[in-house]
C-alpha atoms as a PDB file:
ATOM      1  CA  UNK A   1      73.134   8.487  11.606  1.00  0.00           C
ATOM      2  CA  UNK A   2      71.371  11.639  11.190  1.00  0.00           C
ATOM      3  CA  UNK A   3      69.138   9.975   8.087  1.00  0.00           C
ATOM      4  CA  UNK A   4      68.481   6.649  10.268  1.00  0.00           C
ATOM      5  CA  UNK A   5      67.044   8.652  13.021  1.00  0.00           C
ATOM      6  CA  UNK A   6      64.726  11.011  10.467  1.00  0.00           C
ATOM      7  CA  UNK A   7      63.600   7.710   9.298  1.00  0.00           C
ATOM      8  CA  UNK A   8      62.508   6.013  12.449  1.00  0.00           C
ATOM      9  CA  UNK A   9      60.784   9.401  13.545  1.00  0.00           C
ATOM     10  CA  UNK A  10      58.914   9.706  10.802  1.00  0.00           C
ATOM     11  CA  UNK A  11      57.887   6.080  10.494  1.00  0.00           C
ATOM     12  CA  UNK A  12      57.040   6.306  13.797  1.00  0.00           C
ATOM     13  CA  UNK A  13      54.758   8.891  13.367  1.00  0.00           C
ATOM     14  CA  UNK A  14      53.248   7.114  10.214  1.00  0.00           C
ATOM     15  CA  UNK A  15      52.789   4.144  11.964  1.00  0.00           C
ATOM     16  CA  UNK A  16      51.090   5.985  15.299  1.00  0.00           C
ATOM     17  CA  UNK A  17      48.655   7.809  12.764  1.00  0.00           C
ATOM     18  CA  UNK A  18      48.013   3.998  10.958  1.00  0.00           C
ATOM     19  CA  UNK A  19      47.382   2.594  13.905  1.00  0.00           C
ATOM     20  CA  UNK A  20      45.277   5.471  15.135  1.00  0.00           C
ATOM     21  CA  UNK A  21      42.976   5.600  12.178  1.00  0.00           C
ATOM     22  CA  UNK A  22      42.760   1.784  11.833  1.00  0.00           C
ATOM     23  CA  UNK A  23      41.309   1.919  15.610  1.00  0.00           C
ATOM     24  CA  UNK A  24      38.766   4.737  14.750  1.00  0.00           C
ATOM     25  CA  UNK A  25      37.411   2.467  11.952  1.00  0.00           C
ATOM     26  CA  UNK A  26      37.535  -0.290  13.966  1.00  0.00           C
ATOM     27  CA  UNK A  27      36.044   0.672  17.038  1.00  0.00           C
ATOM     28  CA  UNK A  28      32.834   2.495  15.618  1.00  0.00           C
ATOM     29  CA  UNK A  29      30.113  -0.179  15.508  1.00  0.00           C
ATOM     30  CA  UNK A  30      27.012  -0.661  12.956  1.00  0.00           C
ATOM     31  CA  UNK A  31      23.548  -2.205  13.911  1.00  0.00           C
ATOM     32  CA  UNK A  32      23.543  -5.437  11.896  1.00  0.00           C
ATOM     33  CA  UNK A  33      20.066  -5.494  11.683  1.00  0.00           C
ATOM     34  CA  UNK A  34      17.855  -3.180   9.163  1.00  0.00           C
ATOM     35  CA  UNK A  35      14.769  -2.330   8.548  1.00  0.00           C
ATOM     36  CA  UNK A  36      13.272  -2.543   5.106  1.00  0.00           C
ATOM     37  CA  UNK A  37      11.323  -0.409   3.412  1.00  0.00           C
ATOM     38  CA  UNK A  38       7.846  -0.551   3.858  1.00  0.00           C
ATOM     39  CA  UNK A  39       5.287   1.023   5.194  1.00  0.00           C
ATOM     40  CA  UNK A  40       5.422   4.323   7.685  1.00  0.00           C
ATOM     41  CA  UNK A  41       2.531   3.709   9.963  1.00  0.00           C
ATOM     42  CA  UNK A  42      -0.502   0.997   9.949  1.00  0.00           C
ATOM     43  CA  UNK A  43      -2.674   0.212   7.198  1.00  0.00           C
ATOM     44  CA  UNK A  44      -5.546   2.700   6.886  1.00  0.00           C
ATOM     45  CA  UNK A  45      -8.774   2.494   4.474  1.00  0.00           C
ATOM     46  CA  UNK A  46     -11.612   5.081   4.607  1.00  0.00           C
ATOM     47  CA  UNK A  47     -14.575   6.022   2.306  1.00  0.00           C
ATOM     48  CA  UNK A  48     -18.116   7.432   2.143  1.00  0.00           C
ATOM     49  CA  UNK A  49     -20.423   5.130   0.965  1.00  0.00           C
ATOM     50  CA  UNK A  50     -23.763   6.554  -0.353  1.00  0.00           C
ATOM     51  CA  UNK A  51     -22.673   9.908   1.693  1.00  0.00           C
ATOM     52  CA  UNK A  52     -21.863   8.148   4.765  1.00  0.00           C
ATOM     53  CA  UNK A  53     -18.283   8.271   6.173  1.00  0.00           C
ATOM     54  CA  UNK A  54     -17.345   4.929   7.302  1.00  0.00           C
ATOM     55  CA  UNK A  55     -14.210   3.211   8.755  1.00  0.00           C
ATOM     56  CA  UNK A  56     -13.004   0.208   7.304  1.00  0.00           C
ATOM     57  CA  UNK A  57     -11.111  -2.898   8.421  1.00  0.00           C
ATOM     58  CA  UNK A  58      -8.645  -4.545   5.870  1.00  0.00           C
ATOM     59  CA  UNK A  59      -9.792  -8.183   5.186  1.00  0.00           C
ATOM     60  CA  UNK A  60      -7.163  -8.812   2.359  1.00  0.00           C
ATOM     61  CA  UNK A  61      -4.932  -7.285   0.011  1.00  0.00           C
ATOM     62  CA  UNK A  62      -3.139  -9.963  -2.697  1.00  0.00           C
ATOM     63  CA  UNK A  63      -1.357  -9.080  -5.790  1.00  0.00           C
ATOM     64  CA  UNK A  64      -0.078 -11.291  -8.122  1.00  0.00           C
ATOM     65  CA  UNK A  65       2.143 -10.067 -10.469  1.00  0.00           C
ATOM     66  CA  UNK A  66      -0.619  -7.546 -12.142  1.00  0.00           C
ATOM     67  CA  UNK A  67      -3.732  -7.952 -10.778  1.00  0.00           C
ATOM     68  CA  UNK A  68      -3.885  -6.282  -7.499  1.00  0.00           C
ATOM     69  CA  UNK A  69      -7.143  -6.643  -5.523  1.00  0.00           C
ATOM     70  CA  UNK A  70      -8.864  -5.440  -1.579  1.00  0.00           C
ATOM     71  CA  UNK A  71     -11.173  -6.925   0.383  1.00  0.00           C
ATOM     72  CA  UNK A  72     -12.323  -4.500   3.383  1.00  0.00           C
ATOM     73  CA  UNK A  73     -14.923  -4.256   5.509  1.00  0.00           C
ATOM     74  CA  UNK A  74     -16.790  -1.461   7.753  1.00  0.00           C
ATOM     75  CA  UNK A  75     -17.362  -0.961  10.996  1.00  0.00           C
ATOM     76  CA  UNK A  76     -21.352  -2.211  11.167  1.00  0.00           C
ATOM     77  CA  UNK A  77     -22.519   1.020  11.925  1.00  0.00           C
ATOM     78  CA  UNK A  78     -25.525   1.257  10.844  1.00  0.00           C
ATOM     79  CA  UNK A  79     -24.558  -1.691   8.745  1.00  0.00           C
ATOM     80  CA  UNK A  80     -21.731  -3.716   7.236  1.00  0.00           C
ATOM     81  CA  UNK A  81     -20.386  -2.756   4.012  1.00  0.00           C
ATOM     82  CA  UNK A  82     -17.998  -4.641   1.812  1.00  0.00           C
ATOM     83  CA  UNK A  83     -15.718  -3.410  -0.674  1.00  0.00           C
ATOM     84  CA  UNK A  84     -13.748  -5.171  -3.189  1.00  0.00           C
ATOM     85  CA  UNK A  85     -11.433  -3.384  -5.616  1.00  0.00           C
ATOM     86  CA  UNK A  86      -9.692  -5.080  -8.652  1.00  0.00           C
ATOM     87  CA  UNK A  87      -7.329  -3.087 -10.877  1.00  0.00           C
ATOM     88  CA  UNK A  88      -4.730  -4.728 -12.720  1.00  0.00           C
ATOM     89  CA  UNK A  89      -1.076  -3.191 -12.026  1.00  0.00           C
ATOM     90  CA  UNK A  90       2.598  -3.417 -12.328  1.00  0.00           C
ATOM     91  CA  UNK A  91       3.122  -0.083 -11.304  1.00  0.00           C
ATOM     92  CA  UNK A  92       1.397   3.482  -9.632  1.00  0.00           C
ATOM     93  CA  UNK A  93      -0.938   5.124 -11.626  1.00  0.00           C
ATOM     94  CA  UNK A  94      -4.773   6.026 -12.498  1.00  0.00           C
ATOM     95  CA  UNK A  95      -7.028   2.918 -13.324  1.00  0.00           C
ATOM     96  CA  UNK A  96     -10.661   2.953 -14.563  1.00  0.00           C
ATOM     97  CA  UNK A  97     -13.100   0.749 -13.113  1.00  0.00           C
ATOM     98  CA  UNK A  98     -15.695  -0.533 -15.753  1.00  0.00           C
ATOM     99  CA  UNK A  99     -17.716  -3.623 -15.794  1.00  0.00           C
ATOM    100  CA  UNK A 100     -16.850  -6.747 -13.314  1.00  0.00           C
ATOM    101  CA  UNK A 101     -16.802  -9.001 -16.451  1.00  0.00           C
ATOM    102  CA  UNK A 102     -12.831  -6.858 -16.938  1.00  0.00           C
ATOM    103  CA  UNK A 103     -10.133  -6.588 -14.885  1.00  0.00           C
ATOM    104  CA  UNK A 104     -10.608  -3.893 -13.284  1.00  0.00           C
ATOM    105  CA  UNK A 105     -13.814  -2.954 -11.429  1.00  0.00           C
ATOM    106  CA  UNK A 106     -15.235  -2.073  -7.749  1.00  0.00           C
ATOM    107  CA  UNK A 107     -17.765  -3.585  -5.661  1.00  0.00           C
ATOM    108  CA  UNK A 108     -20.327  -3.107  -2.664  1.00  0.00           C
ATOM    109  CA  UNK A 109     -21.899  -5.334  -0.776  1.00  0.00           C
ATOM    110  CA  UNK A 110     -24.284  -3.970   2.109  1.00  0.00           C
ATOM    111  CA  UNK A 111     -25.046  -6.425   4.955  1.00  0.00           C
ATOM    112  CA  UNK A 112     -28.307  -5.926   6.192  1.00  0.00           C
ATOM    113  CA  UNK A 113     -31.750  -7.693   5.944  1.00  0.00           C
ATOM    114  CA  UNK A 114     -31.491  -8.244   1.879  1.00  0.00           C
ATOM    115  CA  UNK A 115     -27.696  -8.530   1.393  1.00  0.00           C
ATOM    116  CA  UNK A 116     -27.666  -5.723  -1.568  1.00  0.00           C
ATOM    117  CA  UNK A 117     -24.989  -6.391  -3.962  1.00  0.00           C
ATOM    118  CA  UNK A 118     -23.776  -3.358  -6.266  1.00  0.00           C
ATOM    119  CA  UNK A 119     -21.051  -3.259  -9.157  1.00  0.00           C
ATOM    120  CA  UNK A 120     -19.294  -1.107 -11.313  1.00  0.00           C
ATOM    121  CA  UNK A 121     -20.392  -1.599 -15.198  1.00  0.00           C
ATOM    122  CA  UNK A 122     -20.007   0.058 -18.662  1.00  0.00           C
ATOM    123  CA  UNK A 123     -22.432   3.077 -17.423  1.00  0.00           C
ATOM    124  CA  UNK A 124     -21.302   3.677 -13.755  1.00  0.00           C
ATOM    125  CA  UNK A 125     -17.499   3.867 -13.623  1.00  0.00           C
ATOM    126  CA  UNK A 126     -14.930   4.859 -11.201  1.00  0.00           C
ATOM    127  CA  UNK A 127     -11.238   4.861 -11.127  1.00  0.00           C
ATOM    128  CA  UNK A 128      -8.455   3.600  -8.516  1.00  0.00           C
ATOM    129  CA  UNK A 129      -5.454   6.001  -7.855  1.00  0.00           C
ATOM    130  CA  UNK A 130      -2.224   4.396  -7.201  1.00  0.00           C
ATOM    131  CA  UNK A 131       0.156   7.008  -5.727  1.00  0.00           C
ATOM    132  CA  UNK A 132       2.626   4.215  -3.839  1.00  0.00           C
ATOM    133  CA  UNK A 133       2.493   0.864  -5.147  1.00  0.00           C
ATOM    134  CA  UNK A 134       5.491  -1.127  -4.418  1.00  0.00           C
ATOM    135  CA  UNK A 135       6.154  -4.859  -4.978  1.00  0.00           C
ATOM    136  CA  UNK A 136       9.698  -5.109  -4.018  1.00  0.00           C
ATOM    137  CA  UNK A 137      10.150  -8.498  -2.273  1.00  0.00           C
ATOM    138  CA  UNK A 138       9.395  -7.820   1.590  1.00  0.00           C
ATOM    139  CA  UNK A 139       8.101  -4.486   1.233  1.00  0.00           C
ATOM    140  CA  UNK A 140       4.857  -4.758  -0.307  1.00  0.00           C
ATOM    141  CA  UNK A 141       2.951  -2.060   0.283  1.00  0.00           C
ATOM    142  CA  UNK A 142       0.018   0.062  -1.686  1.00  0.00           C
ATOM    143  CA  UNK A 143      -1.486   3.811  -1.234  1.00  0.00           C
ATOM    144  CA  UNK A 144      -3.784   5.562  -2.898  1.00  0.00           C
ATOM    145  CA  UNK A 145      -7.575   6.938  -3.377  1.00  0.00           C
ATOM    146  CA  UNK A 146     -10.708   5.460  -4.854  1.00  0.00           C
ATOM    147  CA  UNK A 147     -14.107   7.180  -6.645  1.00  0.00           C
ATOM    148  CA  UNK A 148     -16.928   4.944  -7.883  1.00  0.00           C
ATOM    149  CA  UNK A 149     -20.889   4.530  -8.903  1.00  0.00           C
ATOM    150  CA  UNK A 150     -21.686   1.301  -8.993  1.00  0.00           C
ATOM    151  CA  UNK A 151     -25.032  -0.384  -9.928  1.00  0.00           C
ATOM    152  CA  UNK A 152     -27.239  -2.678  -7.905  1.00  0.00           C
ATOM    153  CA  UNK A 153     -26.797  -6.515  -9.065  1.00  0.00           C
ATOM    154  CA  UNK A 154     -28.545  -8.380  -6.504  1.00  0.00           C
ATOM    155  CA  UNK A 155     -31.641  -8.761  -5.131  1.00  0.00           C
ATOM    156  CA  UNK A 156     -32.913  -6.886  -7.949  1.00  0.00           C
ATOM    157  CA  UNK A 157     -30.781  -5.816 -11.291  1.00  0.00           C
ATOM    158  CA  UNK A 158     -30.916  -2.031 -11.685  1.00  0.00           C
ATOM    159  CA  UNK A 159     -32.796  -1.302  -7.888  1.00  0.00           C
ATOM    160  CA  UNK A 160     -30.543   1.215  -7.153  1.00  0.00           C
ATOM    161  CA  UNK A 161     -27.116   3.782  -7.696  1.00  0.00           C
ATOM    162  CA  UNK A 162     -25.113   3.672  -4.298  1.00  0.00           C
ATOM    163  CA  UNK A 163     -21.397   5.263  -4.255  1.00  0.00           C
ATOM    164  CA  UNK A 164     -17.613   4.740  -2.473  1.00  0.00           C
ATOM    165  CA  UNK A 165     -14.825   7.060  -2.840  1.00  0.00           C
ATOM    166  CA  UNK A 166     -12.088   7.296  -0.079  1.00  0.00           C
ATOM    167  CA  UNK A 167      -8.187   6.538   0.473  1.00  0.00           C
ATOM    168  CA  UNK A 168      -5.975   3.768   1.320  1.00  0.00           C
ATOM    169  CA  UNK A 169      -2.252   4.341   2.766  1.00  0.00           C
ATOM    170  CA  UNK A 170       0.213   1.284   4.079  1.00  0.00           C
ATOM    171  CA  UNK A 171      -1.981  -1.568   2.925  1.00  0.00           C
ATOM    172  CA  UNK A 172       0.397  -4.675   2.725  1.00  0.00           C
ATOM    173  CA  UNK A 173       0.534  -8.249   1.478  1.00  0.00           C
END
């Protein structure tokens, strides 16, 4: 009699602290939803072109699977001016800018009254700093810096040396 009742009292107690634990883990509840990974604020790009700081809307960003390219635009203050920036990447990292006949390579445009186009080329070089470049499904996201000469292409070939360098954080695609 004695061993039946040590028995129950002690299965008793094993199956009060079961049943105690089981409705701890039960009763705490988990957010279903998540957030992914990404980017930790909005996309910023800003640069001094020809010595003149400049804020900059993103117009695109597309990668493809290794070339990785940015479209952006100023403010219009004094005037409009477009960059492009083309480096081909799988990964973060340093990438020269050379001639826009390679993959990699920087542009200007300045909107005003003649529409001056510049590029980079074998002479006037830059480079593109990846320091975050992810391209995990559904978190896409790129930062960095940029420092380039580039040449004037259009209206006349070889009027003129203008300039970008700045940074880029949270741009996404």
């Amino acid at each position: 009699m004695k061993q039946l009742k040590y028995i129950f009292e002690h299965k008793i107690q094993y199956v009060l602290v079961s049943a105690f634990v089981v409705t701890l883990l039960f009763s705490c509840s988990k957010s279903n939803s998540s957030t992914p990974a990404g980017p930790t604020g909005p996309p910023t790009f800003t640069a001094t072109v020809n010595k003149q700081s400049r804020t900059f809307t993103v117009l695109s960003v597309k990668y493809n699977g290794s070339l990785f390219t940015m479209n952006l635009a100023s403010d219009g203050k004094p005037d409009t001016v477009l960059v492009n920036l083309n480096v081909t990447a799988t990964q973060y990292g340093t990438f020269t800018l050379a001639s826009n006949k390679s993959p990699n390579f920087g542009s200007l445009m300045i909107v005003d009254h003649a529409d001056t186009l510049y590029y980079t080329d074998n002479t006037h070089l830059g480079y593109v700093q990846l320091t975050s470049f992810n391209t995990t499904s559904g978190s896409h996201v790129a930062s960095g810096s940029f420092k380039f000469t580039c040449n004037e292409t259009s209206p006349i070939a070889g009027g003129g040396i203008d300039s970008a360098s700045g940074t880029f954080s949270n741009l996404t695609w």
